[in-house]
Protein backbone atom coordinates (compact mmCIF):
# COMPACT_ATOMS: atom_id res chain seq x y z
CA UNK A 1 37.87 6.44 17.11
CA UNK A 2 38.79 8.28 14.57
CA UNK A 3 36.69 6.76 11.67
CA UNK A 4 33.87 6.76 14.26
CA UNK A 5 34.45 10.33 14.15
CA UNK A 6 34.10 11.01 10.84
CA UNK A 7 31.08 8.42 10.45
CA UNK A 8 29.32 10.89 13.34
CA UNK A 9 29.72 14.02 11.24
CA UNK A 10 28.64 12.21 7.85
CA UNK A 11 25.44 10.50 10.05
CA UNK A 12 24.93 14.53 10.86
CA UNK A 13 24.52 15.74 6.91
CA UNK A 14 22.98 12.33 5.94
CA UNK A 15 18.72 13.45 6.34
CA UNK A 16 19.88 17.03 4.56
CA UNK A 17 22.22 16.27 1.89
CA UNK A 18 22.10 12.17 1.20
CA UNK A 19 23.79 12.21 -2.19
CA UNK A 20 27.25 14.20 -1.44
CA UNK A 21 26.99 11.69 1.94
CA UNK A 22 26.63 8.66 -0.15
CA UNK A 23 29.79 9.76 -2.09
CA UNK A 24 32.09 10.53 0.64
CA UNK A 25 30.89 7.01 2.18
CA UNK A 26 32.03 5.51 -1.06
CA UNK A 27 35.15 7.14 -0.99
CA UNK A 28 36.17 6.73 2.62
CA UNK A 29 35.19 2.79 2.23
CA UNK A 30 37.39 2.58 -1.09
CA UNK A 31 40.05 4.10 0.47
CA UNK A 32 40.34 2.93 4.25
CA UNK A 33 37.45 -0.31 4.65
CA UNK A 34 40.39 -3.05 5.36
CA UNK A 35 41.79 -0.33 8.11
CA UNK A 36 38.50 0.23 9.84
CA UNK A 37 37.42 -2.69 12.46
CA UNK A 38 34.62 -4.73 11.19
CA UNK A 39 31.58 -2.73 13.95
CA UNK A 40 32.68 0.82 12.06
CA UNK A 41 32.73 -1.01 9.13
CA UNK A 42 29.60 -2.33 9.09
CA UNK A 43 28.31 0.74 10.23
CA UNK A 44 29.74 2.69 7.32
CA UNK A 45 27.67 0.11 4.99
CA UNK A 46 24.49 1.05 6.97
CA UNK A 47 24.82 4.66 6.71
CA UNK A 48 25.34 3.97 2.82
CA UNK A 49 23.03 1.71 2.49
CA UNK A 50 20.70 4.91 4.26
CA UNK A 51 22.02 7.44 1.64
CA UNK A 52 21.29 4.96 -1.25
CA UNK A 53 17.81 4.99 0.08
CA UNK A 54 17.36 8.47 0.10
CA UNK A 55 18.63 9.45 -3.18
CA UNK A 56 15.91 6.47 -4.48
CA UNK A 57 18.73 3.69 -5.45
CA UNK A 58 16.94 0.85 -3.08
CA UNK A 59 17.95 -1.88 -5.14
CA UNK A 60 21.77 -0.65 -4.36
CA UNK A 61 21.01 -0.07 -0.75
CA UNK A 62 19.31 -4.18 -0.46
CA UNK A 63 22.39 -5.88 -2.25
CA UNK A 64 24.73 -3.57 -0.20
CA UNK A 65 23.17 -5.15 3.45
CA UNK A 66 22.33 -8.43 1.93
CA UNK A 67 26.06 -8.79 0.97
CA UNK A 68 26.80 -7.66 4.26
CA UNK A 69 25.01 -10.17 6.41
CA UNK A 70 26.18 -12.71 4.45
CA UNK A 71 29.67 -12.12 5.65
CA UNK A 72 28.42 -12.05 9.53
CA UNK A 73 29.32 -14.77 11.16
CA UNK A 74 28.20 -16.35 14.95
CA UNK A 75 31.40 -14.67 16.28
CA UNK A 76 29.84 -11.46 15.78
CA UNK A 77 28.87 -9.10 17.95
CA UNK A 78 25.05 -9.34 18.35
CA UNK A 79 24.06 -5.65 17.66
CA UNK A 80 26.26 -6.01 14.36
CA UNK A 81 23.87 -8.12 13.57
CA UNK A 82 20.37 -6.79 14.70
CA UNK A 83 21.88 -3.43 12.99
CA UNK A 84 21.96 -5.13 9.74
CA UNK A 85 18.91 -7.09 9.97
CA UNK A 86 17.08 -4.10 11.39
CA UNK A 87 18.10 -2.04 8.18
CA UNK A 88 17.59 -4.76 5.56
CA UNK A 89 14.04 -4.78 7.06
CA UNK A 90 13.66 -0.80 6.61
CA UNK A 91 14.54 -1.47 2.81
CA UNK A 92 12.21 -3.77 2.42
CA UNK A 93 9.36 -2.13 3.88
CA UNK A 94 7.88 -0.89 0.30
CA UNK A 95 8.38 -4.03 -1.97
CA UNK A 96 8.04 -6.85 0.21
CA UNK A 97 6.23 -5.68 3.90
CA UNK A 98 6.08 -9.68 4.85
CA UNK A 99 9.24 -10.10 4.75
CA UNK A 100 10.23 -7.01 6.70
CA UNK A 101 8.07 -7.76 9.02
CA UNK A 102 10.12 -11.20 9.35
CA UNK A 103 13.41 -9.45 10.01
CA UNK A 104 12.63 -6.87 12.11
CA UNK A 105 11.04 -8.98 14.37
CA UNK A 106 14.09 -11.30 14.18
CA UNK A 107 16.25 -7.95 15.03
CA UNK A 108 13.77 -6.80 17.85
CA UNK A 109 14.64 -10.44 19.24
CA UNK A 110 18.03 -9.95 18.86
CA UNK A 111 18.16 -6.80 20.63
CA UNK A 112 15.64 -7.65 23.26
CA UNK A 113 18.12 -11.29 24.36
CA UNK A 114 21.66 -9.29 24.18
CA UNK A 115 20.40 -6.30 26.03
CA UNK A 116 19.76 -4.20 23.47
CA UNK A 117 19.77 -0.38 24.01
CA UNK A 118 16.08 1.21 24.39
CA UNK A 119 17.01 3.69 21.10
CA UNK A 120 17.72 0.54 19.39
CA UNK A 121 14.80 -1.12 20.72
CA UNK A 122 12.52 1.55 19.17
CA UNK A 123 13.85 1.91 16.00
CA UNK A 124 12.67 -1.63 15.34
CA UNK A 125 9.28 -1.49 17.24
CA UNK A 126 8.89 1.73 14.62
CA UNK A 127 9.83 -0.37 11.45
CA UNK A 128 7.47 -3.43 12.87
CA UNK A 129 4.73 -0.78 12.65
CA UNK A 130 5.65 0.18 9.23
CA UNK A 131 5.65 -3.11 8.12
CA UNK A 132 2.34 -3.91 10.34
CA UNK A 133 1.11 -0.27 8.23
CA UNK A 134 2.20 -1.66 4.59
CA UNK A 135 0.42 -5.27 5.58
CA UNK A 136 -3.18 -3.46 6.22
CA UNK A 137 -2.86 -4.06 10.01
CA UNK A 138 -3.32 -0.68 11.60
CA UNK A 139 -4.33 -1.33 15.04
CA UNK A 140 -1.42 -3.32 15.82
CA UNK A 141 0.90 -0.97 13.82
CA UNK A 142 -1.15 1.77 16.15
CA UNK A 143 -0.40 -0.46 19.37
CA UNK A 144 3.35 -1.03 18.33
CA UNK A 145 3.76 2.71 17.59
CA UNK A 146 2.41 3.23 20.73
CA UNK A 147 4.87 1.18 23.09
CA UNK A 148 7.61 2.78 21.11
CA UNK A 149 6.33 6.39 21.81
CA UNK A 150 6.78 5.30 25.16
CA UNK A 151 10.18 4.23 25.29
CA UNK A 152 10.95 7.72 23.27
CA UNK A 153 9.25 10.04 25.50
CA UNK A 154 11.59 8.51 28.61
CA UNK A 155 14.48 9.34 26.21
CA UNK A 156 14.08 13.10 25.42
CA UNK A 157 14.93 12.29 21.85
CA UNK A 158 12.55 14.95 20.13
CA UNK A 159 13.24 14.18 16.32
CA UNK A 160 12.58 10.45 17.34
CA UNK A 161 8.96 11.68 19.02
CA UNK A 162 8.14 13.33 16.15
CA UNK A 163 9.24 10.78 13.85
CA UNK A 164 6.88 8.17 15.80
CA UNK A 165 4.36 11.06 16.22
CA UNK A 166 4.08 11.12 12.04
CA UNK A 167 3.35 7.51 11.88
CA UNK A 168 1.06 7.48 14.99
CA UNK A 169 -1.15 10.01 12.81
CA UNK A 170 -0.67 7.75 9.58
CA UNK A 171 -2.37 4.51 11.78
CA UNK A 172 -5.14 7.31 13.08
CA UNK A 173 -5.38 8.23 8.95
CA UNK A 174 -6.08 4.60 7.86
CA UNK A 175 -8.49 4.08 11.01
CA UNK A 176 -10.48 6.48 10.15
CA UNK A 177 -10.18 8.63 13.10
CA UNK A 178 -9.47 11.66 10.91
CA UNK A 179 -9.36 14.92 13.35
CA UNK A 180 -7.05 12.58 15.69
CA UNK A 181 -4.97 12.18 12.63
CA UNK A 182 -4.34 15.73 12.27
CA UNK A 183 -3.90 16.65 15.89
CA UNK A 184 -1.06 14.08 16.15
CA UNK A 185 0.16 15.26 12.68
CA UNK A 186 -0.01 18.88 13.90
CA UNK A 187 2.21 18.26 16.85
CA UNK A 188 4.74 16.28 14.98
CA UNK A 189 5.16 19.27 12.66
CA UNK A 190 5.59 21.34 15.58
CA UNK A 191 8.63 18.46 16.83
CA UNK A 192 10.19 18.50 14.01
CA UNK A 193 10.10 22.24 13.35
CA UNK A 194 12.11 22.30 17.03
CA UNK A 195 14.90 20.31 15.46
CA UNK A 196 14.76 21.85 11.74
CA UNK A 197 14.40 18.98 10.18
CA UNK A 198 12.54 20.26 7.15
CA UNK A 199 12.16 16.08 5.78
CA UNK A 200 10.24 15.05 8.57
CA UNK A 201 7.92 18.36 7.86
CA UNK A 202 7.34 17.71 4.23
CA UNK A 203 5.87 14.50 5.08
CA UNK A 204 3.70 15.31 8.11
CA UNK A 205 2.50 17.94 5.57
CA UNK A 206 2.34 14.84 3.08
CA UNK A 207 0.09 12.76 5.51
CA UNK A 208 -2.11 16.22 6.25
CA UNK A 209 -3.06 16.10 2.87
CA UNK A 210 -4.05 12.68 2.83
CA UNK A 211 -6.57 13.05 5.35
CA UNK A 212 -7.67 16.74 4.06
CA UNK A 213 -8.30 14.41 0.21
CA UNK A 214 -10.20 11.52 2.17
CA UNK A 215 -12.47 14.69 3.34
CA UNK A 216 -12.94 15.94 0.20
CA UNK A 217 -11.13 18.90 0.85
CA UNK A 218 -8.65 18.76 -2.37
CA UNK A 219 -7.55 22.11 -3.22
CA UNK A 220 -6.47 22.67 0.59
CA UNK A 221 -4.52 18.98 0.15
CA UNK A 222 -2.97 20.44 -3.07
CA UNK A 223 -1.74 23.69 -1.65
CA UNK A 224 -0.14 21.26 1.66
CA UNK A 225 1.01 19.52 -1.00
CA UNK A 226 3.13 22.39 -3.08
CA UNK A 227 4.26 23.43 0.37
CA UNK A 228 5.44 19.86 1.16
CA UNK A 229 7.40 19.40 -1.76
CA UNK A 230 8.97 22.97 -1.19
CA UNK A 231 10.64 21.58 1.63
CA UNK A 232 12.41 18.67 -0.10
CA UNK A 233 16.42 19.75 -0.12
CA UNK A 234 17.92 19.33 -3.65
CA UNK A 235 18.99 15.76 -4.81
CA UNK A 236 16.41 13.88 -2.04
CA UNK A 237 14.10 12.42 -4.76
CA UNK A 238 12.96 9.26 -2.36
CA UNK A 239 9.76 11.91 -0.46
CA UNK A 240 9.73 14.32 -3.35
CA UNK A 241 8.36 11.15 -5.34
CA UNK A 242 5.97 10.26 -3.00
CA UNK A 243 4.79 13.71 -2.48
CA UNK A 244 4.37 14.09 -6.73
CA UNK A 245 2.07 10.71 -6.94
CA UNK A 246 -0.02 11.98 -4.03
CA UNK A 247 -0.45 15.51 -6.05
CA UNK A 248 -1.62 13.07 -8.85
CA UNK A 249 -3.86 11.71 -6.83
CA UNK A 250 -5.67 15.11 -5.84
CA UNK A 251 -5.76 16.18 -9.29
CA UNK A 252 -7.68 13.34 -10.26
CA UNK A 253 -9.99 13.74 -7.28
CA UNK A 254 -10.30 16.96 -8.62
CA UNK A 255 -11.31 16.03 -11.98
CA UNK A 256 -8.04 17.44 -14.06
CA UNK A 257 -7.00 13.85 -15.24
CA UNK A 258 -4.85 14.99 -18.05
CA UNK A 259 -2.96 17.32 -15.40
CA UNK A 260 -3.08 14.36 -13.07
CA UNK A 261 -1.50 12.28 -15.82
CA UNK A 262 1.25 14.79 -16.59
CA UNK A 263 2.20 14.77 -12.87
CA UNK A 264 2.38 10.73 -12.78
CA UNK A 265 3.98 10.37 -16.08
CA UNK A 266 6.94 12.85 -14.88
CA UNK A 267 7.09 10.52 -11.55
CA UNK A 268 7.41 7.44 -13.41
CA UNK A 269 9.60 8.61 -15.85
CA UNK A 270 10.81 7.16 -19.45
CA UNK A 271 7.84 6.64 -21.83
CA UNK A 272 4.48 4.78 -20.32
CA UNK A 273 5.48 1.64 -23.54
CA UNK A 274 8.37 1.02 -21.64
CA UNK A 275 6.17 0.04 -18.32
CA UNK A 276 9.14 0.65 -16.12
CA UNK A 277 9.70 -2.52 -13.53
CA UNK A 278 10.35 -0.40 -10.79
CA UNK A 279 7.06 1.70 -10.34
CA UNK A 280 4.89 0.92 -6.90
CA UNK A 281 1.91 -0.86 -7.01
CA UNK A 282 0.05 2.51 -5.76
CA UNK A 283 1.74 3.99 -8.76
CA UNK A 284 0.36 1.50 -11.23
CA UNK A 285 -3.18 2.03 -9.69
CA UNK A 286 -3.14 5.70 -9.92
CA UNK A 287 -2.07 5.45 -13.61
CA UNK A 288 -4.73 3.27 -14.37
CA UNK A 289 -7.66 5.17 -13.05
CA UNK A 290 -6.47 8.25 -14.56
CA UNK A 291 -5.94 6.78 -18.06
CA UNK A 292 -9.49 4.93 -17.62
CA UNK A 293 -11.01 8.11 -17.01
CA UNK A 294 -9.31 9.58 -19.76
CA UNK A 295 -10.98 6.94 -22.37
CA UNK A 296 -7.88 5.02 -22.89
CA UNK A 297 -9.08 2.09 -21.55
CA UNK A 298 -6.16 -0.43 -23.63
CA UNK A 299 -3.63 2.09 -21.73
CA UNK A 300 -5.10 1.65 -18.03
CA UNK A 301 -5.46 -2.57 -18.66
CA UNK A 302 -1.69 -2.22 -19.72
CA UNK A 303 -0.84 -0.99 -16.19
CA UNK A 304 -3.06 -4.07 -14.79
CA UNK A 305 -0.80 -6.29 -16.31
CA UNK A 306 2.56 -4.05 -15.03
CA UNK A 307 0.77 -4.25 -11.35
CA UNK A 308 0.28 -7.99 -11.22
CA UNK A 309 3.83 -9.51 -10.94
CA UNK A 310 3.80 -6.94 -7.62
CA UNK A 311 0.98 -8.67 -6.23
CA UNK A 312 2.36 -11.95 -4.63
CA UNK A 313 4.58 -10.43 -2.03
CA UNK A 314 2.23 -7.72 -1.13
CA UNK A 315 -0.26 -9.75 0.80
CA UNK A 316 -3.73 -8.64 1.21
CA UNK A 317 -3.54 -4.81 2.65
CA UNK A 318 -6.39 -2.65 1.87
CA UNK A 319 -4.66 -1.32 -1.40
CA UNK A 320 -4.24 -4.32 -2.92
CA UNK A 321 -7.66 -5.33 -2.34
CA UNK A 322 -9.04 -1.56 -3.64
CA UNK A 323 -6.72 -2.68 -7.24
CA UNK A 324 -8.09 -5.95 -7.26
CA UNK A 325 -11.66 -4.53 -7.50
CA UNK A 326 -11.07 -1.62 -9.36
CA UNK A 327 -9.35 -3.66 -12.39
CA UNK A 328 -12.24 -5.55 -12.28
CA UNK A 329 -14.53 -2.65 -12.56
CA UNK A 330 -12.56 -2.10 -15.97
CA UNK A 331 -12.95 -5.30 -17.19
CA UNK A 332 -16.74 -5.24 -16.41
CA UNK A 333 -17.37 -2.05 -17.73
CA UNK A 334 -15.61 -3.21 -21.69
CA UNK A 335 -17.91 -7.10 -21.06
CA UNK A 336 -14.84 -8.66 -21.03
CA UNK A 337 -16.32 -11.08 -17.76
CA UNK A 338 -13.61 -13.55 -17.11
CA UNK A 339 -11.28 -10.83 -16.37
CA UNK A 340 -14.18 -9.20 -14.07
CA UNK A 341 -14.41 -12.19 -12.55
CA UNK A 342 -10.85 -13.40 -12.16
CA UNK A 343 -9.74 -9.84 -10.64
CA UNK A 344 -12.94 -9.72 -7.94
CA UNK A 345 -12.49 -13.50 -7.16
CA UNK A 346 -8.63 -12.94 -6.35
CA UNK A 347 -9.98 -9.81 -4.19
CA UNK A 348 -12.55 -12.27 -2.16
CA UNK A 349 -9.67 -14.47 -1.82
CA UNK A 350 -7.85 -12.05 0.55
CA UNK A 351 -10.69 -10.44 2.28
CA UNK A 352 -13.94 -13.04 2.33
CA UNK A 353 -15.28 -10.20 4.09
CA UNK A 354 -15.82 -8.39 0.83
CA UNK A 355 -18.25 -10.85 -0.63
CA UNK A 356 -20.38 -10.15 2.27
CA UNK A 357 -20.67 -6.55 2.02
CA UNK A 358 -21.20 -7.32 -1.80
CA UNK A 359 -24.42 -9.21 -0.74
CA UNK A 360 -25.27 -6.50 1.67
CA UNK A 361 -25.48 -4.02 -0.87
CA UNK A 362 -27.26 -6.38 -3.72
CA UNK A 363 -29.73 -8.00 -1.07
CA UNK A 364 -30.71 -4.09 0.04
CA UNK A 365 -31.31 -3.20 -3.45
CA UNK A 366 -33.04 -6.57 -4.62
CA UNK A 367 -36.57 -4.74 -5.47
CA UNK A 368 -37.22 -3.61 -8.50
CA UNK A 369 -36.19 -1.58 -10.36
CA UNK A 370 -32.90 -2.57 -9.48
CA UNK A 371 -33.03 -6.69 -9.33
CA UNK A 372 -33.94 -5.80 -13.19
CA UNK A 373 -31.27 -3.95 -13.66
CA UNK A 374 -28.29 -6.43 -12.01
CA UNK A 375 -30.96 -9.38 -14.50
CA UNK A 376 -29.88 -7.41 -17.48
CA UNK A 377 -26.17 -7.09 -16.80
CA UNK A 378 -25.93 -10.77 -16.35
CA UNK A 379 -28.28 -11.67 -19.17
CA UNK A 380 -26.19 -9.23 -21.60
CA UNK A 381 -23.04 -11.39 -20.21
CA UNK A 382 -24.22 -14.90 -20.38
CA UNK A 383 -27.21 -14.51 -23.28
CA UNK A 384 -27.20 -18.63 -22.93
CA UNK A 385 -29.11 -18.49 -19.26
CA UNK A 386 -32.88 -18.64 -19.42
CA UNK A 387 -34.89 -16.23 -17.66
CA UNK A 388 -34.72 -18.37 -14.95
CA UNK A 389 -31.38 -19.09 -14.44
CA UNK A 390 -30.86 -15.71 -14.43
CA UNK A 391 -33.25 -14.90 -11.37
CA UNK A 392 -31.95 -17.77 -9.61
CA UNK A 393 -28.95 -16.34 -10.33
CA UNK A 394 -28.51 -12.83 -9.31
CA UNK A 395 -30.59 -14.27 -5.76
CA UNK A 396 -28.11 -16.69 -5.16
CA UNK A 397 -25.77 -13.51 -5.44
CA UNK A 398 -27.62 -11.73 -3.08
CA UNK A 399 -27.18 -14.91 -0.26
CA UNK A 400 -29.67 -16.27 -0.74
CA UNK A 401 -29.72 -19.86 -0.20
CA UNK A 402 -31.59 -22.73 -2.71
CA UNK A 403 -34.83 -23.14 -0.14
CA UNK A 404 -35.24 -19.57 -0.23
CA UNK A 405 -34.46 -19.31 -4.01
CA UNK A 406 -37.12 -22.06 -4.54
CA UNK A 407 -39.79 -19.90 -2.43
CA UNK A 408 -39.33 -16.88 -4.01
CA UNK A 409 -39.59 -18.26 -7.31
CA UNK A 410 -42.25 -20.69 -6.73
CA UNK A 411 -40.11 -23.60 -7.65
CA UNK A 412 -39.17 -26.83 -6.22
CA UNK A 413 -35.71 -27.06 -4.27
CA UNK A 414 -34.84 -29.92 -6.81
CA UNK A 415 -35.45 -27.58 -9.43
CA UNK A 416 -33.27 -24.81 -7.98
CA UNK A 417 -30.47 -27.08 -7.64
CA UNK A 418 -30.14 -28.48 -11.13
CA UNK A 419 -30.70 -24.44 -12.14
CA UNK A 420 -27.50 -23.85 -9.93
CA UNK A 421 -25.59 -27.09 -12.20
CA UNK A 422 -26.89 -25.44 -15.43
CA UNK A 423 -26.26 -21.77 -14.94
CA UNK A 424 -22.69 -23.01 -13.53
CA UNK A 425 -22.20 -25.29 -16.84
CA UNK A 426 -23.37 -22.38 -18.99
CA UNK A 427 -21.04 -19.90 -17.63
CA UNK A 428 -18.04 -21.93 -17.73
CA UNK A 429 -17.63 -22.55 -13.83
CA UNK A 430 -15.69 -25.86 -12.46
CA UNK A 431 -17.58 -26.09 -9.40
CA UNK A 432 -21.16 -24.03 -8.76
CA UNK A 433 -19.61 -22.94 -5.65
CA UNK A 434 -18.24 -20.04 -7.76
CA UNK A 435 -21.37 -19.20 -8.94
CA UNK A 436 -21.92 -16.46 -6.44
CA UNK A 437 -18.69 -14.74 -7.05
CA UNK A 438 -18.99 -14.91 -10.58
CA UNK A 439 -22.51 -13.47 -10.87
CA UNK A 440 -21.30 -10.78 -8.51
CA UNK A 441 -18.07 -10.16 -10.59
CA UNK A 442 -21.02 -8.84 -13.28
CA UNK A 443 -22.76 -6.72 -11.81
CA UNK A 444 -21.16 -5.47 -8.74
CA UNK A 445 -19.87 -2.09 -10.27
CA UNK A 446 -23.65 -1.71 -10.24
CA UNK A 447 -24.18 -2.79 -7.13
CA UNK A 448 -21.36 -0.13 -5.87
CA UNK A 449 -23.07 2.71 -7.58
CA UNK A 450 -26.58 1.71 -5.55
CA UNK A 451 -24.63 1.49 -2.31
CA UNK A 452 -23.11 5.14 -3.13
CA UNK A 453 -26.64 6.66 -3.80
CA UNK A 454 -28.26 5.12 -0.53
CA UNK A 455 -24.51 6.33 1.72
């Protein structure tokens, strides 16, 4: 009891002041593990492993737990277990959501077949819907969020209402259902406000600002946004971070890119040659666009190349996707085509759905003048294709299939098809079943500017 004690009064300082935690953690485990009993002891290495992650030393806080579980054994109790699973999952959350996913499912399991208590039970429905949030899948993050709200509500825990409220209003956010967003956001503040916990109202203020940027309302998200990161106690540099790349972000929206890149470069940290390993993918992104709007286009496909190693365990989330086609934007706009196309073919790859709405936008602007325009672009890229591989070309882009190819330009289907096999040859293709994405690869930052004028 007594270290149980003492654990209680650290867990009580560990949201308002995580680095002088993290050090009395160390010290009391230096000084006293072998004496504790392995559930407080375990417990100690969560609450560290908690501290590491808000002072921004995740990579401590991961081999910490990962050491830990290894030493679990079958003997255990069950909720050791699920406790440490349940947290490794937490860490994981920002550098590999799949896999957090994975174990906190495998500790919702756990819980849910010993009799796991409802708190318990929440806390890993919540990190399933941060994982389901990081993996692009709102509605079921929404829907998981939702049951756990539930289960929260019957417990009278306000902090862990509010705390579900905030993500509840980050699901509406990416869904699009903006004013919802805010409401829930709005009453979480108000939660949270109850218990003074001045973290949990930075980042409702955070995810405020979000939506008020997606509305094109950016000097109200960057005064939320000063406000938010006035909150952030001393020494907490995990949400003062996050808060600093999303005032980035608004002062590119706002046009002051060399502000904007001041802001990221002081987030980052060290100099930009170094391209630090441990930067976010969203991070990478934001540098790029605003060093590609600043003219330094060598500088933003640097921070491609930083990005891509991230890529693999990220899955296909909206984000990804949005990098994917913005690097090949770059690459198209400095004619350097493979890239283009490499970039927007990976993008296809995780959402086919993209090539669609690609077609969509090129099939609704296919009269002149701006088939001639999307002709040049790929004429300019491939000066090898005759005039009429070309037009085959950019229709075959727009969907069209070789019948209707041959009708529109009054040729025979025979003749369409060995177009298809030379315009493939020319253009370096293994199969001519990439033709499509590699025509569109050229001239889709056009086609993106068309769809914007006719939105």
């Amino acid at each position: 009891m007594k270290y149980r004690g003492i654990l209680k009064e650290l867990a009580s300082e560990l949201r308002s002041n995580p680095a002088s935690t993290r050090d009395s953690l160390l010290v009391l485990l230096d000084e006293h593990a072998k004496r504790m009993n392995r559930s407080t002891r375990f417990s100690a290495w969560c609450m560290l492993a908690d501290a590491y992650r808000y002072v921004g030393q995740t990579n401590e806080a991961v081999a910490l737990i990962e050491s830990a579980l290894a030493l679990t054994h079958t003997g255990d109790n069950p909720k050791i277990i699920a406790y440490l699973t349940h947290t490794l999952a937490v860490l994981n959350l920002q550098s590999n959501p799949e896999r957090a996913l994975a174990l906190a499912k495998d500790a919702l399991n756990i819980r849910r077949n010993s009799g796991g208590q409802p708190a318990d039970v929440s806390h890993t429905l919540n990190a399933i819907g941060s994982a389901l949030m990081s993996l692009g899948r709102y509605s079921e993050a929404f829907t998981v969020w939702n049951e756990c709200r539930e289960i929260r509500a019957k417990l009278g825990n306000v902090l862990w209402i509010a705390s579900v409220n905030q993500n509840v209003g980050g699901a509406l956010y990416e869904m699009r259902r903006y004013d919802d967003a805010i409401t829930v956001y709005r009453y979480a503040e108000e939660q949270y406000q109850l218990v003074g916990d001045v973290l949990g109202r930075a980042g409702v203020k955070n995810g405020i600002a979000m939506v008020l940027m997606e509305t094109g309302r950016t000097q109200e998200a960057l005064a939320l946004l000063e406000e938010a990161e006035a909150l952030i106690p001393p020494g907490v540099t995990g949400p003062r971070t996050y808060i600093r790349g999303n005032v980035a972000c608004a002062l590119y929206q706002a046009g002051r890119y060399q502000d904007a890149h001041q802001v990221l470069s002081d987030v980052i940290g060290g100099d930009e040659a170094t391209l630090v390993n441990s930067i976010t993918l969203n991070e990478s992104r934001a540098m790029m666009k605003i060093l590609y709007a600043l003219g330094r286009v060598n500088d933003a496909i640097e921070w491609i190349q930083v990005a891509l190693p991230q890529l693999d365990d990220l899955g296909s989330p909206p984000h990804v996707v949005d990098f994917l086609l913005e690097a090949s934007n770059i690459y198209a706009a400095i004619e350097n085509i493979p890239n283009a196309y490499s970039f927007l073919r990976r993008a296809v790859e995780r959402n086919e759905q993209l090539l669609l709405e690609e077609r969509r936008v090129i099939t609704h602007n296919a009269a002149q003048p701006t088939r001639e325009a999307y002709e040049t672009l790929l004429r300019a890229a491939f000066p090898a294709l005759s005039d009429g591989e070309v037009k085959a070309c950019v229709l075959f882009a727009a969907g069209h299939g070789t019948k209707d190819v041959a009708g529109i330009l009054s040729y025979s289907v025979r003749s369409v098809e060995s177009i298809r096999q030379r315009a493939s040859k020319k253009m370096g293709l293994t199969s001519s079943t990439e033709l499509e994405v590699a025509v569109i690869s050229i001239i889709h930052p056009l086609s993106s500017q068309a769809q914007h004028r006719n939105s």
